[in-house]
PDB file of N, CA and C in Angstrom:
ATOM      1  N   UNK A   1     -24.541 -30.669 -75.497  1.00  0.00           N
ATOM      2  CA  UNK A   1     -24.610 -29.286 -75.108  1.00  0.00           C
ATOM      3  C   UNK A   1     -25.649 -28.577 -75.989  1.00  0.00           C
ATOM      4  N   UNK A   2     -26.463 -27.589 -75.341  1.00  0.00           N
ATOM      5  CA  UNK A   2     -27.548 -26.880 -76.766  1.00  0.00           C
ATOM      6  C   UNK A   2     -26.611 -25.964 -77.322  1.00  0.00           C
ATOM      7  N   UNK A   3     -27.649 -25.741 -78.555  1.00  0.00           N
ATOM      8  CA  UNK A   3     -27.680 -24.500 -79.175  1.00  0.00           C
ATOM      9  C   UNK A   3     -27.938 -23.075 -78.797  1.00  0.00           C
ATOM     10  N   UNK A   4     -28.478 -22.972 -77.757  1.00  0.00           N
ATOM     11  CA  UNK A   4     -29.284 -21.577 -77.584  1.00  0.00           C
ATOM     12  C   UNK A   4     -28.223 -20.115 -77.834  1.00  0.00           C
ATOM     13  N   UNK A   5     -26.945 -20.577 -77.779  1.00  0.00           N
ATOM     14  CA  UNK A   5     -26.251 -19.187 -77.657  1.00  0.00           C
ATOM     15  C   UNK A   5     -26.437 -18.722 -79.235  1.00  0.00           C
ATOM     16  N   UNK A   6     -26.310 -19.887 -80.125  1.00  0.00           N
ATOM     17  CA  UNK A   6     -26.434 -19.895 -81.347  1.00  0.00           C
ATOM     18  C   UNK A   6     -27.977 -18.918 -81.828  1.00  0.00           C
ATOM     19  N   UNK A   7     -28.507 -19.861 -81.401  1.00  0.00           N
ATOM     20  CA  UNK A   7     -29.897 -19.434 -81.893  1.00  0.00           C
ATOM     21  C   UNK A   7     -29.998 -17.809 -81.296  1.00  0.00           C
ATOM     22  N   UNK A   8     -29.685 -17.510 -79.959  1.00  0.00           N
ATOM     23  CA  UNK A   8     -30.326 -16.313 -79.563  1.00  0.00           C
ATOM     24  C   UNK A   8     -29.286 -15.593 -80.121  1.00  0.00           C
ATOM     25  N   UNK A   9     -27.893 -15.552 -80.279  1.00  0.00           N
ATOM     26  CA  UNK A   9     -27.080 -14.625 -81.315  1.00  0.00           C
ATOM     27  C   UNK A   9     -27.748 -14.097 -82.735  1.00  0.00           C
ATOM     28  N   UNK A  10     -28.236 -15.559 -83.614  1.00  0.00           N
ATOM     29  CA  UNK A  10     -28.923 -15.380 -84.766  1.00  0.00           C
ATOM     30  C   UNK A  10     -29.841 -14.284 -84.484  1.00  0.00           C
ATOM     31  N   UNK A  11     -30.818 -14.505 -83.554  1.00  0.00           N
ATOM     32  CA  UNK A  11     -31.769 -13.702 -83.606  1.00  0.00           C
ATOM     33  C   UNK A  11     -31.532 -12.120 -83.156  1.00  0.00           C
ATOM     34  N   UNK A  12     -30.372 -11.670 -82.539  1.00  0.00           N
ATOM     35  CA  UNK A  12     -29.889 -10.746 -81.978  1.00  0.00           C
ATOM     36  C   UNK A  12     -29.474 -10.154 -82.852  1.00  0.00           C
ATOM     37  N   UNK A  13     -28.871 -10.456 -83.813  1.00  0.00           N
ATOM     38  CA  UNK A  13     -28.136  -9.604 -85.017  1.00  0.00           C
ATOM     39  C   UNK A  13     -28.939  -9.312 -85.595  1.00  0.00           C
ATOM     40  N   UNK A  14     -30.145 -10.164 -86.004  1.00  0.00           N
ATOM     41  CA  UNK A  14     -31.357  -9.748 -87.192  1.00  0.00           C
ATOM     42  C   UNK A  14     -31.963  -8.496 -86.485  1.00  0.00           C
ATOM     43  N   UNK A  15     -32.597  -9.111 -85.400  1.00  0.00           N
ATOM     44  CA  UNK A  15     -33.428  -8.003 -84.570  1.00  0.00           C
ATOM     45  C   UNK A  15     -32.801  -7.032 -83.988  1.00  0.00           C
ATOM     46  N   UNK A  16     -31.935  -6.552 -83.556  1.00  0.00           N
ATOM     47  CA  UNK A  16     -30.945  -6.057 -83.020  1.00  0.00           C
ATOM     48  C   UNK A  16     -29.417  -5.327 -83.165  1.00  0.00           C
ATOM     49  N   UNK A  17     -29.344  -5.910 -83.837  1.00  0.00           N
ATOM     50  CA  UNK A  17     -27.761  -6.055 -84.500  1.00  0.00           C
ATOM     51  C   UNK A  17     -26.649  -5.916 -83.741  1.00  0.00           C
ATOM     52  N   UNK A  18     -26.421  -6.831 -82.634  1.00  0.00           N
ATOM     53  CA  UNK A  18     -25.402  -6.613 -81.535  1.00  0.00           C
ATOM     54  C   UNK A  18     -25.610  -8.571 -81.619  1.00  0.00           C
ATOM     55  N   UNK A  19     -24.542  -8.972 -80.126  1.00  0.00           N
ATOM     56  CA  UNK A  19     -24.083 -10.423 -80.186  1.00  0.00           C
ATOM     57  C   UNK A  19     -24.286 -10.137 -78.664  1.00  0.00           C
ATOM     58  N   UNK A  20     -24.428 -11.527 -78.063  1.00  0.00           N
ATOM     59  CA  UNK A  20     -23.986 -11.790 -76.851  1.00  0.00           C
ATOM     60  C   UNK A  20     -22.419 -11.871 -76.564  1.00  0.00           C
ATOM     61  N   UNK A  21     -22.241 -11.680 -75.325  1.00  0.00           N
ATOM     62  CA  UNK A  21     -20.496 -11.583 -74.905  1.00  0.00           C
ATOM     63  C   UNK A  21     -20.268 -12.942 -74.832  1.00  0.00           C
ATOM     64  N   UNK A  22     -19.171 -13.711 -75.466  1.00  0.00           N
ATOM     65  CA  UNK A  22     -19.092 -15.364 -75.168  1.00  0.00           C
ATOM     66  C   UNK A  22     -17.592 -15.104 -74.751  1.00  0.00           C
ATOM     67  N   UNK A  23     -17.356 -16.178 -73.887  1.00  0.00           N
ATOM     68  CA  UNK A  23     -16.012 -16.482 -73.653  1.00  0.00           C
ATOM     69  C   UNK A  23     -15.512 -17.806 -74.432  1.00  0.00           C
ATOM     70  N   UNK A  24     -14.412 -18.112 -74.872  1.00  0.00           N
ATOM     71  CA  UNK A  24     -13.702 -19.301 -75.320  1.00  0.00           C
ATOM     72  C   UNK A  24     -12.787 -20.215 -74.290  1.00  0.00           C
ATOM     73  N   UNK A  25     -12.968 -21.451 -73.863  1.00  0.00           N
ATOM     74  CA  UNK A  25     -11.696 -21.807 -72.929  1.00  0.00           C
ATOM     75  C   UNK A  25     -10.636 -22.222 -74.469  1.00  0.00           C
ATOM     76  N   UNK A  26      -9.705 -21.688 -74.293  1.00  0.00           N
ATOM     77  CA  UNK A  26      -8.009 -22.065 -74.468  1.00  0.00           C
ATOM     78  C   UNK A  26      -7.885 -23.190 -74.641  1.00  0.00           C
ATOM     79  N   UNK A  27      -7.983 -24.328 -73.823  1.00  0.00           N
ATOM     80  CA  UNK A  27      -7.727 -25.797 -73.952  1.00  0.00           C
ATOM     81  C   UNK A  27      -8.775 -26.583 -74.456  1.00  0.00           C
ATOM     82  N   UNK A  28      -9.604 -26.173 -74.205  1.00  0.00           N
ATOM     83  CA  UNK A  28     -10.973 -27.198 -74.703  1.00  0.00           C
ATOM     84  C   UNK A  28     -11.979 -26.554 -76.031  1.00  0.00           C
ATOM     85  N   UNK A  29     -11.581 -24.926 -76.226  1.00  0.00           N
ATOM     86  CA  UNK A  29     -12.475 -24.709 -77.423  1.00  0.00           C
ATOM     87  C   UNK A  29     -13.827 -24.348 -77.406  1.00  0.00           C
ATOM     88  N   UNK A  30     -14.437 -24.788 -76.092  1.00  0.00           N
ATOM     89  CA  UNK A  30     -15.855 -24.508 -75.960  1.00  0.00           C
ATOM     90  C   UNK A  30     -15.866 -23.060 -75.506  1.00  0.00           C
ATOM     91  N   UNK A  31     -17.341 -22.752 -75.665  1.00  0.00           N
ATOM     92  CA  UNK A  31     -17.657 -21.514 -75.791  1.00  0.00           C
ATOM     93  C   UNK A  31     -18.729 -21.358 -74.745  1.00  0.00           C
ATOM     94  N   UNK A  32     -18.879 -20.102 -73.579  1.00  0.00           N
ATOM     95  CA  UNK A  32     -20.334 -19.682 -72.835  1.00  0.00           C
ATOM     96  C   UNK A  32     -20.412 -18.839 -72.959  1.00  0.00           C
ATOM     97  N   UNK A  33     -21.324 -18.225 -71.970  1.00  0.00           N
ATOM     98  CA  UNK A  33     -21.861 -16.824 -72.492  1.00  0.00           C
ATOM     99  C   UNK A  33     -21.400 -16.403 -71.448  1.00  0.00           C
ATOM    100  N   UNK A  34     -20.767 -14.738 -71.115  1.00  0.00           N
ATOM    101  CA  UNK A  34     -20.264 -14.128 -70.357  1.00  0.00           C
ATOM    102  C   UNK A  34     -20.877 -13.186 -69.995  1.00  0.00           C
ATOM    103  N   UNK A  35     -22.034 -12.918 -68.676  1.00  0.00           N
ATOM    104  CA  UNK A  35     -22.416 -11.780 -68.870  1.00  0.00           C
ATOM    105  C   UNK A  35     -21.464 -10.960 -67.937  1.00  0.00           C
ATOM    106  N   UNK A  36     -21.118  -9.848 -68.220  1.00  0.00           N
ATOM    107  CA  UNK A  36     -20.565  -8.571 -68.390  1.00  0.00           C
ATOM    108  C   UNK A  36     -21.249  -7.214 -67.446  1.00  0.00           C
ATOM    109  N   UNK A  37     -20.929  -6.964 -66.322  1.00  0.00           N
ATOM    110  CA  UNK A  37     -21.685  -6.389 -65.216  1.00  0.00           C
ATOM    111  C   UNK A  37     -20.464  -4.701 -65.501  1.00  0.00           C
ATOM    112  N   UNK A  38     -21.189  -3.718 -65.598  1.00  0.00           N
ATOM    113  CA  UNK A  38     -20.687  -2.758 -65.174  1.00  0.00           C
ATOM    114  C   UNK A  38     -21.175  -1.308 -64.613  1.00  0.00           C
ATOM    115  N   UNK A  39     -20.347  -0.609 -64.023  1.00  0.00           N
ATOM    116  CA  UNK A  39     -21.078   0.654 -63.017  1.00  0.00           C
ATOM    117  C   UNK A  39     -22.380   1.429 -64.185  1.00  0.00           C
ATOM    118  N   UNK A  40     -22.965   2.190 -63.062  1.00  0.00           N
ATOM    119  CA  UNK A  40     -23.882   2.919 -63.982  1.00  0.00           C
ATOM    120  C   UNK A  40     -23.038   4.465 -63.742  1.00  0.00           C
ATOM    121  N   UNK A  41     -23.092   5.318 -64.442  1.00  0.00           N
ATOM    122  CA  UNK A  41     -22.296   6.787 -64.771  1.00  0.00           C
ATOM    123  C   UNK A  41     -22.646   7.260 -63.438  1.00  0.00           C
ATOM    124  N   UNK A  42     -21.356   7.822 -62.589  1.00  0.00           N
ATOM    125  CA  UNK A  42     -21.102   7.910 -61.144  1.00  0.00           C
ATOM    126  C   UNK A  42     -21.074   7.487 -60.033  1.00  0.00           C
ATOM    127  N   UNK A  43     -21.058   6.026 -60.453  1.00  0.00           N
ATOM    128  CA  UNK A  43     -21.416   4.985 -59.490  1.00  0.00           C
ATOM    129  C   UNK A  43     -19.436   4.388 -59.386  1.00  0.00           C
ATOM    130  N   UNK A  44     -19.217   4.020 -58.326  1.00  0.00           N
ATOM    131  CA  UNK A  44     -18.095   3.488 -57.824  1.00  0.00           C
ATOM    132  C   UNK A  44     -17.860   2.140 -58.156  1.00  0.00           C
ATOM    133  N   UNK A  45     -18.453   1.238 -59.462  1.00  0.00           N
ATOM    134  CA  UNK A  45     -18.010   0.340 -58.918  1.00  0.00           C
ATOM    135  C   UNK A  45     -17.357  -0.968 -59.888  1.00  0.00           C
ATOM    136  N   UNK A  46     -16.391  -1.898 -59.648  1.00  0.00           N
ATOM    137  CA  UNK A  46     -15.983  -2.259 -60.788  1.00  0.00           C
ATOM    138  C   UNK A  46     -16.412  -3.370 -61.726  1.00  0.00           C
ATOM    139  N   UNK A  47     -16.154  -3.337 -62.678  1.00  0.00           N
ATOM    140  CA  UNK A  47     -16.284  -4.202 -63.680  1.00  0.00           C
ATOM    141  C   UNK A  47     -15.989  -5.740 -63.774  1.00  0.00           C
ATOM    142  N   UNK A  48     -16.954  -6.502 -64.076  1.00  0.00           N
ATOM    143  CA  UNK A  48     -16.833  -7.697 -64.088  1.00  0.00           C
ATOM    144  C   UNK A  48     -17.646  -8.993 -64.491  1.00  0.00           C
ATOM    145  N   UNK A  49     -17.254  -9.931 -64.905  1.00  0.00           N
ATOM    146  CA  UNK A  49     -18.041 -10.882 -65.421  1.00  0.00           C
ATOM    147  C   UNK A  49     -18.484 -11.923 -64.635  1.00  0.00           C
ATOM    148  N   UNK A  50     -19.722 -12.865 -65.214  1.00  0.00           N
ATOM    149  CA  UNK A  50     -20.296 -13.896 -64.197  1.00  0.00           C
ATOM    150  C   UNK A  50     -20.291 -14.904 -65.318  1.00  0.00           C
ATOM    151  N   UNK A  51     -19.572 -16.049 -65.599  1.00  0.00           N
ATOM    152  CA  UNK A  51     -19.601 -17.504 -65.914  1.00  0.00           C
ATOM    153  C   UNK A  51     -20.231 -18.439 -65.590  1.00  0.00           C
ATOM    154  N   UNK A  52     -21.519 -18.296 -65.656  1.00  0.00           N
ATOM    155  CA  UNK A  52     -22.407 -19.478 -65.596  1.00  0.00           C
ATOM    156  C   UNK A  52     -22.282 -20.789 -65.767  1.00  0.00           C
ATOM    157  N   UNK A  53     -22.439 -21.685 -64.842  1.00  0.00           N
ATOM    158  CA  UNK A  53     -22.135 -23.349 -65.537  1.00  0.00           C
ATOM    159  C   UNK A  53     -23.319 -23.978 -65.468  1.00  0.00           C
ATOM    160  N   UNK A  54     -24.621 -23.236 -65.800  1.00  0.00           N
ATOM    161  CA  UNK A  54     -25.945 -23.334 -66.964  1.00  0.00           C
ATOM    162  C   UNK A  54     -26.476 -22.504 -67.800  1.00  0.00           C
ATOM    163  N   UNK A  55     -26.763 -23.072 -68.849  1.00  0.00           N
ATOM    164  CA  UNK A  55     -27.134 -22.201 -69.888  1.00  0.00           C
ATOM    165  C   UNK A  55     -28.425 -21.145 -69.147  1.00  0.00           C
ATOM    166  N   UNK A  56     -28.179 -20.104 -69.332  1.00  0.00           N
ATOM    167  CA  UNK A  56     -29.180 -18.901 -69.114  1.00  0.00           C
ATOM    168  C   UNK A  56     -30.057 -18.813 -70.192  1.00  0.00           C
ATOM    169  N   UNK A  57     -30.643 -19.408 -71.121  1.00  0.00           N
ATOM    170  CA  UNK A  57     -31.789 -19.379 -71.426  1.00  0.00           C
ATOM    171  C   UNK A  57     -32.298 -21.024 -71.310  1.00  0.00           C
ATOM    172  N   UNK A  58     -31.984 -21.977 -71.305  1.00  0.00           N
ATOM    173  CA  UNK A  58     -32.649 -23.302 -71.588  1.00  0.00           C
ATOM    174  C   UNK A  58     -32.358 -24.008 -70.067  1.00  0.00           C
ATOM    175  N   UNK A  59     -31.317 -23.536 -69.063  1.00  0.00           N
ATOM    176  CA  UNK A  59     -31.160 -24.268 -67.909  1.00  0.00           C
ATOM    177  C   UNK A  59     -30.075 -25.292 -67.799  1.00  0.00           C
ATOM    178  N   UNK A  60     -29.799 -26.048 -68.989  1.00  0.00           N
ATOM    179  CA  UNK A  60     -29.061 -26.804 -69.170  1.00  0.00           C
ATOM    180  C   UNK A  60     -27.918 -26.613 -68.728  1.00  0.00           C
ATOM    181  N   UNK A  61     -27.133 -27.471 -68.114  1.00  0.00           N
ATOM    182  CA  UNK A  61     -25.829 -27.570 -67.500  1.00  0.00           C
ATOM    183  C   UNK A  61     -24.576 -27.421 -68.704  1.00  0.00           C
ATOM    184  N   UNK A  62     -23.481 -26.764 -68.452  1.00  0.00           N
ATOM    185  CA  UNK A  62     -22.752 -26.748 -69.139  1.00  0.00           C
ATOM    186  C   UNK A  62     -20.933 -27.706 -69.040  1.00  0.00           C
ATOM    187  N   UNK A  63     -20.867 -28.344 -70.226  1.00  0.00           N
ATOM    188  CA  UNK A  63     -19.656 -29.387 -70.119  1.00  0.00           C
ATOM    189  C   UNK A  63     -18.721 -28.792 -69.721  1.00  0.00           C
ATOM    190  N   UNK A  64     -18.225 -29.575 -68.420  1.00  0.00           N
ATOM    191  CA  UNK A  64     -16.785 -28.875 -67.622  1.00  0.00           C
ATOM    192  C   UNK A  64     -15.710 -28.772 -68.946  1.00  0.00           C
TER     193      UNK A  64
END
């Protein structure tokens, strides 16, 4: 599995100082990245996440 969540976190805090949203599975421990969709101010609409099963920066497939 890569690194990239790693690496682009590192670089996010230095440059930035915020983290990406990761999720944890419960049984297995592994970790993805969660991106996190929500309304813009007066907009109707709800909140929610998208779980990728490839890495969003390198492409790479992620272990079931």
């Amino acid at each position: 599995m890569c690194d990239c969540t790693t690496k682009v976190n590192e670089l996010l805090v230095k440059e930035k100082g915020c983290r990406l949203g990761m999720t944890t599975n419960l049984t297995t421990g592994k970790t993805k990245v969660a991106i996190q969709l929500g309304p813009i101010a007066g907009k109707k609409m709800p909140k929610f996440s998208l779980f990728p099963s490839y890495c969003p920066f390198c492409g790479e497939k992620y272990e079931d």
